[in-house]
N, C-alpha and C. Protein backbone atom coordinates (compact mmCIF):
# COMPACT_ATOMS: atom_id res chain seq x y z
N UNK A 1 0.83 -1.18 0.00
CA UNK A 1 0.00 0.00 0.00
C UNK A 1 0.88 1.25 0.00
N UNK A 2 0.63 2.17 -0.98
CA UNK A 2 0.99 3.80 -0.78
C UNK A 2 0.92 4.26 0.17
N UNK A 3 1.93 5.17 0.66
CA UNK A 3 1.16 6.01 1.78
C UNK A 3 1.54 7.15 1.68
N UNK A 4 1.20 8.27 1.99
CA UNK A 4 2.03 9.54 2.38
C UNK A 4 3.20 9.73 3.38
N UNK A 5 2.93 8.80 4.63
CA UNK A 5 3.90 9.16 5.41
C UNK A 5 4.36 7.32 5.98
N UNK A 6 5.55 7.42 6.10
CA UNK A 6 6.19 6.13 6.43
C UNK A 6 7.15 6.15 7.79
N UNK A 7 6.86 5.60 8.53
CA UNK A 7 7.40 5.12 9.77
C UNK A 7 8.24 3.91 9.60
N UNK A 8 9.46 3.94 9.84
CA UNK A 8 9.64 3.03 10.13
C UNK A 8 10.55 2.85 11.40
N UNK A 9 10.44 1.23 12.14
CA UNK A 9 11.17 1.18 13.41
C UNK A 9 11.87 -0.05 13.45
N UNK A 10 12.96 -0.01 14.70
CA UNK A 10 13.58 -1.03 14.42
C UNK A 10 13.86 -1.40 16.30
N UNK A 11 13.02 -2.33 16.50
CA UNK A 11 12.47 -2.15 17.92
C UNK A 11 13.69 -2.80 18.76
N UNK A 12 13.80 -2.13 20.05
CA UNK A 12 15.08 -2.23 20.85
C UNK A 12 14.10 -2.19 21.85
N UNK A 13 14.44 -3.20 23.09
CA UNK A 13 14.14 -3.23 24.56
C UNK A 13 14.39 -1.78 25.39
N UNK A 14 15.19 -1.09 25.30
CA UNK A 14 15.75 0.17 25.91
C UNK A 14 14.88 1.56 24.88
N UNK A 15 15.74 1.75 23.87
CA UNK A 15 14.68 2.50 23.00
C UNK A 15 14.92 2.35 21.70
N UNK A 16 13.58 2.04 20.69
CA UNK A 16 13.86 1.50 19.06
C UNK A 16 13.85 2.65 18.51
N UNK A 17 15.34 2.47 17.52
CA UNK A 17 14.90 3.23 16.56
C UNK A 17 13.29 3.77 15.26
N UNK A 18 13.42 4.95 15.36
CA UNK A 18 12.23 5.25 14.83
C UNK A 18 12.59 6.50 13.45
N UNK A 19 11.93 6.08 12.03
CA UNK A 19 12.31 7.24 11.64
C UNK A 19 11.12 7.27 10.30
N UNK A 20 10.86 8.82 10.24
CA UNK A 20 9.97 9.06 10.01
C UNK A 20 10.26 9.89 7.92
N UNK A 21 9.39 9.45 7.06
CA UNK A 21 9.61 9.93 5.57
C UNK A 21 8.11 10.27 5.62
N UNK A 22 8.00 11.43 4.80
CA UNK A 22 7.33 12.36 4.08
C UNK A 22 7.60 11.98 3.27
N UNK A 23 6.63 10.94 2.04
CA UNK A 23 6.71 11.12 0.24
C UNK A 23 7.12 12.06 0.11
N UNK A 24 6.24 13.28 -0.43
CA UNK A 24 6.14 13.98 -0.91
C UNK A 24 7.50 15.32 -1.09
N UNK A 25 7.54 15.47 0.55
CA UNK A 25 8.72 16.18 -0.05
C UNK A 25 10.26 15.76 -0.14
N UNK A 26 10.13 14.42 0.33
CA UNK A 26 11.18 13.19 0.88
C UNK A 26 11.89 13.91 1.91
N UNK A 27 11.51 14.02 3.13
CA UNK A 27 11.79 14.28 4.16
C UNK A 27 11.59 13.20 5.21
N UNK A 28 13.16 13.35 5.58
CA UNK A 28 13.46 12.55 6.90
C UNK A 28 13.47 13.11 7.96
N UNK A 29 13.30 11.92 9.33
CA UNK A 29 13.60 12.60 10.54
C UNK A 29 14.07 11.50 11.14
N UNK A 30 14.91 11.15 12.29
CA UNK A 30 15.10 9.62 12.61
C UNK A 30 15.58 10.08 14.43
N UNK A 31 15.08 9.09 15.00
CA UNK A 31 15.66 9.26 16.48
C UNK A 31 15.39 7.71 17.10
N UNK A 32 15.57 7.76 18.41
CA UNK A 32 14.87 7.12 19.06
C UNK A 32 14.31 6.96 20.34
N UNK A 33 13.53 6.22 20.34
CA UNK A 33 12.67 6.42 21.67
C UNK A 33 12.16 5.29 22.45
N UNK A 34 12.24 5.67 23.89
CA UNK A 34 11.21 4.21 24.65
C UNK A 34 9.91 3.72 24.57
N UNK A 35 9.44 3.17 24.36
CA UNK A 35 8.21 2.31 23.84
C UNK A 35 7.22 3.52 24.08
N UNK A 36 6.92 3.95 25.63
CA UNK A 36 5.94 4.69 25.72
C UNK A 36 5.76 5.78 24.75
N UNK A 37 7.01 6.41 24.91
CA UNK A 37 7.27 7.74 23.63
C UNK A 37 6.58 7.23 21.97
N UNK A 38 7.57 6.11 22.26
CA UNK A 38 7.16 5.67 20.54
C UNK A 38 6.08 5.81 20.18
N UNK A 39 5.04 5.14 20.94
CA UNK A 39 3.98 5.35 21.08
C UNK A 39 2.71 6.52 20.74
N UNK A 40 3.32 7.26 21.91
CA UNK A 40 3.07 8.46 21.45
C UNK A 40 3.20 9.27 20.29
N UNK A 41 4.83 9.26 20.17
CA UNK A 41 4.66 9.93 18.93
C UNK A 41 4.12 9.41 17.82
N UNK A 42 4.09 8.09 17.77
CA UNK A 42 3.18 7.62 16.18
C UNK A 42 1.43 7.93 16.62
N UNK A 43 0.96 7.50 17.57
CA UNK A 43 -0.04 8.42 17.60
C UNK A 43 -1.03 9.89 17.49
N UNK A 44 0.76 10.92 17.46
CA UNK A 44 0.57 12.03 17.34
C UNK A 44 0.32 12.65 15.52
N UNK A 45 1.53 11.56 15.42
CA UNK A 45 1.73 11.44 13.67
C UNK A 45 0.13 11.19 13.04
N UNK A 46 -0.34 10.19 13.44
CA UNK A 46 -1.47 9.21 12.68
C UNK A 46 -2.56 10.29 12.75
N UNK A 47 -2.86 11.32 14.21
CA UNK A 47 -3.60 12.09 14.17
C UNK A 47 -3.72 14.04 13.45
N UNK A 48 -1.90 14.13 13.24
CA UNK A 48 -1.83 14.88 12.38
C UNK A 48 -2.00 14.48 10.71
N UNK A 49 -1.74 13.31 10.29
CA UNK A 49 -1.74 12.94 9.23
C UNK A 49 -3.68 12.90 8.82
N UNK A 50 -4.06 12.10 9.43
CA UNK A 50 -6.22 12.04 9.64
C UNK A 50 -6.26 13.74 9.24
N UNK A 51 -6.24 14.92 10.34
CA UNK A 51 -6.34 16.31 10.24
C UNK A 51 -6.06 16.78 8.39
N UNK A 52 -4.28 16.08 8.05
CA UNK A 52 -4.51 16.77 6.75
C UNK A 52 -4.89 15.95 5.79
N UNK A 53 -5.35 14.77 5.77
CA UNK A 53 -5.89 14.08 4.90
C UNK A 53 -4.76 13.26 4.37
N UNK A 54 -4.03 12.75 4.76
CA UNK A 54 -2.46 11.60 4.65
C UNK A 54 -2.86 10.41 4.78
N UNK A 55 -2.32 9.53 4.74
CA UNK A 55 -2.14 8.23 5.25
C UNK A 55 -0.84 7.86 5.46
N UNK A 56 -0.96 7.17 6.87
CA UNK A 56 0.33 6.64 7.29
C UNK A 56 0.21 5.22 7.50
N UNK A 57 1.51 4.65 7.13
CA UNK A 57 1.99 3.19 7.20
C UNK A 57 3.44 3.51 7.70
N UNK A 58 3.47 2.32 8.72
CA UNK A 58 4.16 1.86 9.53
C UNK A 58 4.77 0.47 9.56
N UNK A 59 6.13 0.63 9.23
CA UNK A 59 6.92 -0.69 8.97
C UNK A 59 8.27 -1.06 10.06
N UNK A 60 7.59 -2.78 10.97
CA UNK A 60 8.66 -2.62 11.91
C UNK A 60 9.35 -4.40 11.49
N UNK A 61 10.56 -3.52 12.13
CA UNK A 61 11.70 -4.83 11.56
C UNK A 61 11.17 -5.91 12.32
N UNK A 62 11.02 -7.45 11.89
CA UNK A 62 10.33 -8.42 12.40
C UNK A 62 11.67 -9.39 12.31
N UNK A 63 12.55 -8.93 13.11
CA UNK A 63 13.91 -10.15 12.80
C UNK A 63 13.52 -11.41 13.83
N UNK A 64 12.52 -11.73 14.54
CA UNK A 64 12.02 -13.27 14.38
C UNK A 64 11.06 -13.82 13.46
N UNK A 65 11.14 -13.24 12.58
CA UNK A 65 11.04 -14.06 11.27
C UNK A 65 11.54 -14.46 10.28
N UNK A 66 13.36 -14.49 11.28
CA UNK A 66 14.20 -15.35 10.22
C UNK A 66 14.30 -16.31 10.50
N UNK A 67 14.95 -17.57 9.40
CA UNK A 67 15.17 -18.58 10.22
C UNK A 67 16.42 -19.12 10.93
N UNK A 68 17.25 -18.13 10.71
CA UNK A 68 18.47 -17.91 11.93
C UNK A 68 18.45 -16.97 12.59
N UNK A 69 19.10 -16.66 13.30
CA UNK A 69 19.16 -15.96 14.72
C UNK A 69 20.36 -15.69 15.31
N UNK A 70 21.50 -16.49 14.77
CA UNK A 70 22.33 -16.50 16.01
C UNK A 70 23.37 -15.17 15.75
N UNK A 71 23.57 -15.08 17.51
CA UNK A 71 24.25 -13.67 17.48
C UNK A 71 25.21 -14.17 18.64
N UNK A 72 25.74 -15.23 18.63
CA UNK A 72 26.90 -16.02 19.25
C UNK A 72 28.11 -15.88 18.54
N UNK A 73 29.32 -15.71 19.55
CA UNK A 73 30.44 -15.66 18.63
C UNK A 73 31.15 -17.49 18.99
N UNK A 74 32.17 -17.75 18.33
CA UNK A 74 32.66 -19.46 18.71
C UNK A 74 33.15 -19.41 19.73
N UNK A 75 33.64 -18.21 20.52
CA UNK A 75 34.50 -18.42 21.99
C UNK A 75 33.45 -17.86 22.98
N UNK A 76 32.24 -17.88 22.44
CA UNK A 76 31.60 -17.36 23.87
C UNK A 76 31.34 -18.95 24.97
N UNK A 77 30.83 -18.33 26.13
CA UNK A 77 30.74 -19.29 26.93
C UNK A 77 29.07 -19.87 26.72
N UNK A 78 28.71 -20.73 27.66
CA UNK A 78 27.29 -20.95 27.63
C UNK A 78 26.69 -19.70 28.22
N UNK A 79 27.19 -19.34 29.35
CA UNK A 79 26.60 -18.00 30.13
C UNK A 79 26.41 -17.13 28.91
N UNK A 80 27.64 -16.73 28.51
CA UNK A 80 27.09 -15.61 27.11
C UNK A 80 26.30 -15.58 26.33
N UNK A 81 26.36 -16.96 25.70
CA UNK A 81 25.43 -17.30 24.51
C UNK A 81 23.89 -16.88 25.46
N UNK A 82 23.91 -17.70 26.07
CA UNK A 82 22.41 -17.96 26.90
C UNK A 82 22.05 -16.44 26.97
N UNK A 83 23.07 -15.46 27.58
CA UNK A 83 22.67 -14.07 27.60
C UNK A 83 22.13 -13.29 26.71
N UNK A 84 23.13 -13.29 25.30
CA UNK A 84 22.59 -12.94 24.21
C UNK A 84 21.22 -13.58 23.94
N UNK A 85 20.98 -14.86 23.70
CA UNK A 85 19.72 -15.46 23.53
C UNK A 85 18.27 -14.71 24.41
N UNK A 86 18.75 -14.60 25.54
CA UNK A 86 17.94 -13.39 26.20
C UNK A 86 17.30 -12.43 25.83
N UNK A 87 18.74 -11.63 25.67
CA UNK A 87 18.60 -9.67 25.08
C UNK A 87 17.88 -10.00 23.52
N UNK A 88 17.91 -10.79 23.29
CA UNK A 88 17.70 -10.69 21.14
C UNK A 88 15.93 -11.10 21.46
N UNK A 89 15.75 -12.17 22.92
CA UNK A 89 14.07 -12.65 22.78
C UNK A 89 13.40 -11.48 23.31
N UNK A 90 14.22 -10.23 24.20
CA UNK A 90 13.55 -9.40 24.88
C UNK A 90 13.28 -8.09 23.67
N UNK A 91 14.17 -8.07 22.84
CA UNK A 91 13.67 -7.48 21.76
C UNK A 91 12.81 -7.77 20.28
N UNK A 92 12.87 -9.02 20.25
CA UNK A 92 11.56 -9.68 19.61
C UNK A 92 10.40 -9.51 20.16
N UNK A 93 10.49 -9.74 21.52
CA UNK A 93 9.14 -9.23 22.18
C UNK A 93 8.10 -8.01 22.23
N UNK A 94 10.06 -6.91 22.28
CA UNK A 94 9.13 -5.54 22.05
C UNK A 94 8.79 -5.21 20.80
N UNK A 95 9.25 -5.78 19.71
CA UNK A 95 8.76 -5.70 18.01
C UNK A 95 7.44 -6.11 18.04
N UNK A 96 7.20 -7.24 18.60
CA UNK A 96 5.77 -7.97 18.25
C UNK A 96 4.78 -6.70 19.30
N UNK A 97 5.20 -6.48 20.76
CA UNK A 97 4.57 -5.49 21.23
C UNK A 97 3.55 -4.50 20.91
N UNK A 98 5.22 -3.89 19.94
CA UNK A 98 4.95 -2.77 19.24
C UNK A 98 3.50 -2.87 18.38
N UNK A 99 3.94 -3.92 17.31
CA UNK A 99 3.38 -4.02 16.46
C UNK A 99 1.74 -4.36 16.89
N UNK A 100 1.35 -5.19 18.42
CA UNK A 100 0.11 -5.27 18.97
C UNK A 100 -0.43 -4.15 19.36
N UNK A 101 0.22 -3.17 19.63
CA UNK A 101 -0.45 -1.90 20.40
C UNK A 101 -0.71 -1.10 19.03
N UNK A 102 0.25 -0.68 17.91
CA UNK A 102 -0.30 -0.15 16.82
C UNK A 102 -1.63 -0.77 16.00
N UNK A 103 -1.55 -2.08 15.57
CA UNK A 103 -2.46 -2.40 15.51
C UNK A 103 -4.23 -2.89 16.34
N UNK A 104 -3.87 -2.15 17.39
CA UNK A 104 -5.33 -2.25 18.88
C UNK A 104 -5.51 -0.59 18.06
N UNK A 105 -4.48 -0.01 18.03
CA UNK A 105 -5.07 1.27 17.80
C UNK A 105 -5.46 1.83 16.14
N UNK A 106 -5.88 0.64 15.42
CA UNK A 106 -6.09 1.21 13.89
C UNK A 106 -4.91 1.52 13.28
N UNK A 107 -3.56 1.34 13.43
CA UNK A 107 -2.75 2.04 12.59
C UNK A 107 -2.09 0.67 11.34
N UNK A 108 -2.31 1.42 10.27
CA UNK A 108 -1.80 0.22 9.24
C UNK A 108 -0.39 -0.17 9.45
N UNK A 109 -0.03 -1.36 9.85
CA UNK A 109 1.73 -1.72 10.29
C UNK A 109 2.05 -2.87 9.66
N UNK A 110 3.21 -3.31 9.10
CA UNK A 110 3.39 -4.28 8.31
C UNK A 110 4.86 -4.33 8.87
N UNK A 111 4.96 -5.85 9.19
CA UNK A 111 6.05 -6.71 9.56
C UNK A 111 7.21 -6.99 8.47
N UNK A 112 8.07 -6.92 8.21
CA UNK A 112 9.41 -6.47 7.38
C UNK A 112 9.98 -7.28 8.00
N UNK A 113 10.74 -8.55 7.31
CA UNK A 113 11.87 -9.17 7.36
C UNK A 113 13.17 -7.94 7.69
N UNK A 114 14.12 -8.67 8.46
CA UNK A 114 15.42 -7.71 8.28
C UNK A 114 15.63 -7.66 6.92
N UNK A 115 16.76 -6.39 6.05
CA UNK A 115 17.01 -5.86 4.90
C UNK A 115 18.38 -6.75 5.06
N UNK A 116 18.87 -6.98 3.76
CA UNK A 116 19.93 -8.01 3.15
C UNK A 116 21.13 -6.82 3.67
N UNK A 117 21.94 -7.54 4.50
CA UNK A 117 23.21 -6.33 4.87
C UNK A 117 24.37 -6.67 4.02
N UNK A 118 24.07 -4.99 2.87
CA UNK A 118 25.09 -5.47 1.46
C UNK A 118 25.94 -4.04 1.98
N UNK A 119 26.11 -3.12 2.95
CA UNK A 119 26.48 -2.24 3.20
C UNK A 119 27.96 -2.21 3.18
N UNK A 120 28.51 -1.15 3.55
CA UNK A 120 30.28 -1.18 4.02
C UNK A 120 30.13 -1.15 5.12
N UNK A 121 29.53 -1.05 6.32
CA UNK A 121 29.58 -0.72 7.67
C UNK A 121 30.31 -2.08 8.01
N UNK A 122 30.40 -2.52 9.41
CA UNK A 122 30.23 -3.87 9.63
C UNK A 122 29.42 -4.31 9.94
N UNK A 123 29.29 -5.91 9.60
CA UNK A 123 29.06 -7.18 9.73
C UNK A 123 27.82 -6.36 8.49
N UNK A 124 28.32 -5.35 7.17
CA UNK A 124 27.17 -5.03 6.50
C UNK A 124 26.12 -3.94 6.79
N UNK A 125 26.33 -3.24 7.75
CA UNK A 125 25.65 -2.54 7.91
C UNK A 125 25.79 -1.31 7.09
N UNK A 126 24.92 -0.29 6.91
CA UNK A 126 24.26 0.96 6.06
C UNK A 126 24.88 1.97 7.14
N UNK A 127 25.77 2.08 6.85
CA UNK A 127 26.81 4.03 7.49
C UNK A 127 26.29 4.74 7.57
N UNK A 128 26.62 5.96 8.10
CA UNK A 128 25.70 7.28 8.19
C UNK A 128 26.28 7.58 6.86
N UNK A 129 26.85 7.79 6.11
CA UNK A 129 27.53 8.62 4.60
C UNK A 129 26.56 7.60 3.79
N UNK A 130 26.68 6.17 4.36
CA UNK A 130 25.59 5.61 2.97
C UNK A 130 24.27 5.97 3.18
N UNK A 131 23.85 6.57 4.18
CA UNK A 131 22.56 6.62 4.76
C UNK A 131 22.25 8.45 3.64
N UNK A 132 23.37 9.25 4.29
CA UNK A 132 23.24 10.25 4.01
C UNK A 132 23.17 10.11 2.05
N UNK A 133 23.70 9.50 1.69
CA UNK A 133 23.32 9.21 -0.35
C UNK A 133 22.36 8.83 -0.53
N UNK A 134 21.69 8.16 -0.13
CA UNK A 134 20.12 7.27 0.43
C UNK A 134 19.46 8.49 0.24
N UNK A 135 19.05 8.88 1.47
CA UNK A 135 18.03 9.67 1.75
C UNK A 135 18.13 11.54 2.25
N UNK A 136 19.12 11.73 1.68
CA UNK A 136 19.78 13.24 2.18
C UNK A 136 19.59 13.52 3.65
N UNK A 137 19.79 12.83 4.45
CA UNK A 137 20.17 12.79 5.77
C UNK A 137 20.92 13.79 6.29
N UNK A 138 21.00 15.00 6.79
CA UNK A 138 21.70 16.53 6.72
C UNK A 138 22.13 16.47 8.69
N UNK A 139 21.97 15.44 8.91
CA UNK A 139 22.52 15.59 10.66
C UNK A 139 24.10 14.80 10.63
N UNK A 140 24.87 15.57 11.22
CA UNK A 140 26.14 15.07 11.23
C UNK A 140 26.05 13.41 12.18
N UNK A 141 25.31 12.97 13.09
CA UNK A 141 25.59 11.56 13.40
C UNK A 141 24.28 11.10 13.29
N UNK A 142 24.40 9.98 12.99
CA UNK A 142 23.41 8.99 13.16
C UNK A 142 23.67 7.17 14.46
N UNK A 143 22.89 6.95 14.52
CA UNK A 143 23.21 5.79 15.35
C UNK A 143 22.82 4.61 14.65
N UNK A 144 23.36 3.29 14.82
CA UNK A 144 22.66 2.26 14.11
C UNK A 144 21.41 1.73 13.90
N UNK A 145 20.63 1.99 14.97
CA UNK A 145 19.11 1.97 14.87
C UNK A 145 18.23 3.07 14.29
N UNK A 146 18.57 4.50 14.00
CA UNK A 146 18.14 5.26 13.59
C UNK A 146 18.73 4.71 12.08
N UNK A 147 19.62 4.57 11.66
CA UNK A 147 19.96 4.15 9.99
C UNK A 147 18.84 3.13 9.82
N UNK A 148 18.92 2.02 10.80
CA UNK A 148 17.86 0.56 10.18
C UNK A 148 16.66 1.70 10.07
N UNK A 149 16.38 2.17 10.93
CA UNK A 149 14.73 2.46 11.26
C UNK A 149 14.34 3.08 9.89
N UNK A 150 15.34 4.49 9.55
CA UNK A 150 15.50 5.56 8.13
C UNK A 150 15.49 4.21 6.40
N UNK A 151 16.15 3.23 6.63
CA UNK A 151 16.32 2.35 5.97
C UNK A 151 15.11 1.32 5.50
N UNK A 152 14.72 0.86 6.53
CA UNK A 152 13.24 0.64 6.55
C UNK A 152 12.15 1.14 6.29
N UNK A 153 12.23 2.50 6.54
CA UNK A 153 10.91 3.82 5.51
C UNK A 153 11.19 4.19 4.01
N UNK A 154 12.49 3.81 4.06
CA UNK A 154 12.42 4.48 2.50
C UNK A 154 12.58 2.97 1.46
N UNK A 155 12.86 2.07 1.86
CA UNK A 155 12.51 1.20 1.31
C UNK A 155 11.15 0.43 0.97
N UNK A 156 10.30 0.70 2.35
CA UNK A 156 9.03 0.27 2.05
C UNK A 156 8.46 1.17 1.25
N UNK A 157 9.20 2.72 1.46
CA UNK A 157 8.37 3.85 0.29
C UNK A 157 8.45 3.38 -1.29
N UNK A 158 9.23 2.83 -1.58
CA UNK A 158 9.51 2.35 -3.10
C UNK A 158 10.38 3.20 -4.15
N UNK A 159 10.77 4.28 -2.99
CA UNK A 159 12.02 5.51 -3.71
C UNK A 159 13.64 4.78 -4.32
N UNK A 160 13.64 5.16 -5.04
CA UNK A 160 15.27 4.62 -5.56
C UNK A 160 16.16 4.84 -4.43
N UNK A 161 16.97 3.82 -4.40
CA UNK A 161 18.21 3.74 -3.82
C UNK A 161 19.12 4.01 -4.54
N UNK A 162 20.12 5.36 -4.44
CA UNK A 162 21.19 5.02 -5.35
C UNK A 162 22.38 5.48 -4.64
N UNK A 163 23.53 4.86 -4.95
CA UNK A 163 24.65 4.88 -4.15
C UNK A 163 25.84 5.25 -4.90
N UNK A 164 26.62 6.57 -4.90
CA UNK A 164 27.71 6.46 -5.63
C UNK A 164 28.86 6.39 -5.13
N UNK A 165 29.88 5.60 -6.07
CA UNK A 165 31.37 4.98 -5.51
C UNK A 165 32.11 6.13 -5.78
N UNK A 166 33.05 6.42 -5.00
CA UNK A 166 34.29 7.46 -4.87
C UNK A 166 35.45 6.57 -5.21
């Protein structure tokens, strides 16, 4: 579905990235926030968007719906592993959360596989400089969850990606 305005998040136990595209004039905004906030502010969005006649869609990263997972390195211990296994289910939790409370409240949200990490960052990740060719991103830092979150809106928007090599 089209929309005018695109959310997208990339949900963290502490606070998920969140970042917000305007079609129209391709305007970004990206931060992040604790659930309650999040909350809020997409609520604030959904009800400014209703006022001018918009539609908003909302796209959150659903990384338990891959069929790997692991975020173990070969020298961790059992304690570690087991830990990580933890922190990664406590943030699956708040994705699906998320995604229950937007949808109790009418808002159109669609579950997104993680994006294929073809980036230079590491382990693949999307840089703030690749972020900034992307989507004219004009803030000197970005954080890694604000890139997924920015990454996730403009991809579900259907805008070209284009990237040039130096």
């Amino acid at each position: 579905m089209k929309a005018d305005i695109i959310i997208g998040i990339d949900p963290d136990v502490e606070q998920s990235g969140v970042a917000r595209l305007d079609i129209e004039p391709r305007k970004v905004w990206a931060g992040h926030l604790p659930l309650p906030l999040l909350l809020d502010y997409i609520l604030t969005v959904k009800e400014v968007a209703r006022m001018r006649g918009k539609s908003l869609r909302v796209v959150v990263e659903a990384s338990w719906d891959t069929a790997h997972n692991w975020h173990g390195g070969w020298k961790d211990s059992k304690a570690i592993a087991a830990r990580k296994g933890y922190d990664v289910g406590r943030n699956h939790q708040t994705g699906r959360l998320i995604i229950e409370l937007l949808r109790h409240y009418g808002i159109d949200v669609d579950e997104v596989r993680p994006l294929k990490k073809i980036w230079q960052g590491k382990d693949g990740k999307i840089t703030h400089a690749e972020m900034t060719q992307v989507c004219g991103w004009d803030k000197k830092r970005s954080n890694q969850e604000e890139r997924d979150a920015m990454l996730l809106a403009w991809n579900a928007s259907g805008l070209p990606i284009r990237i040039t090599t130096k």
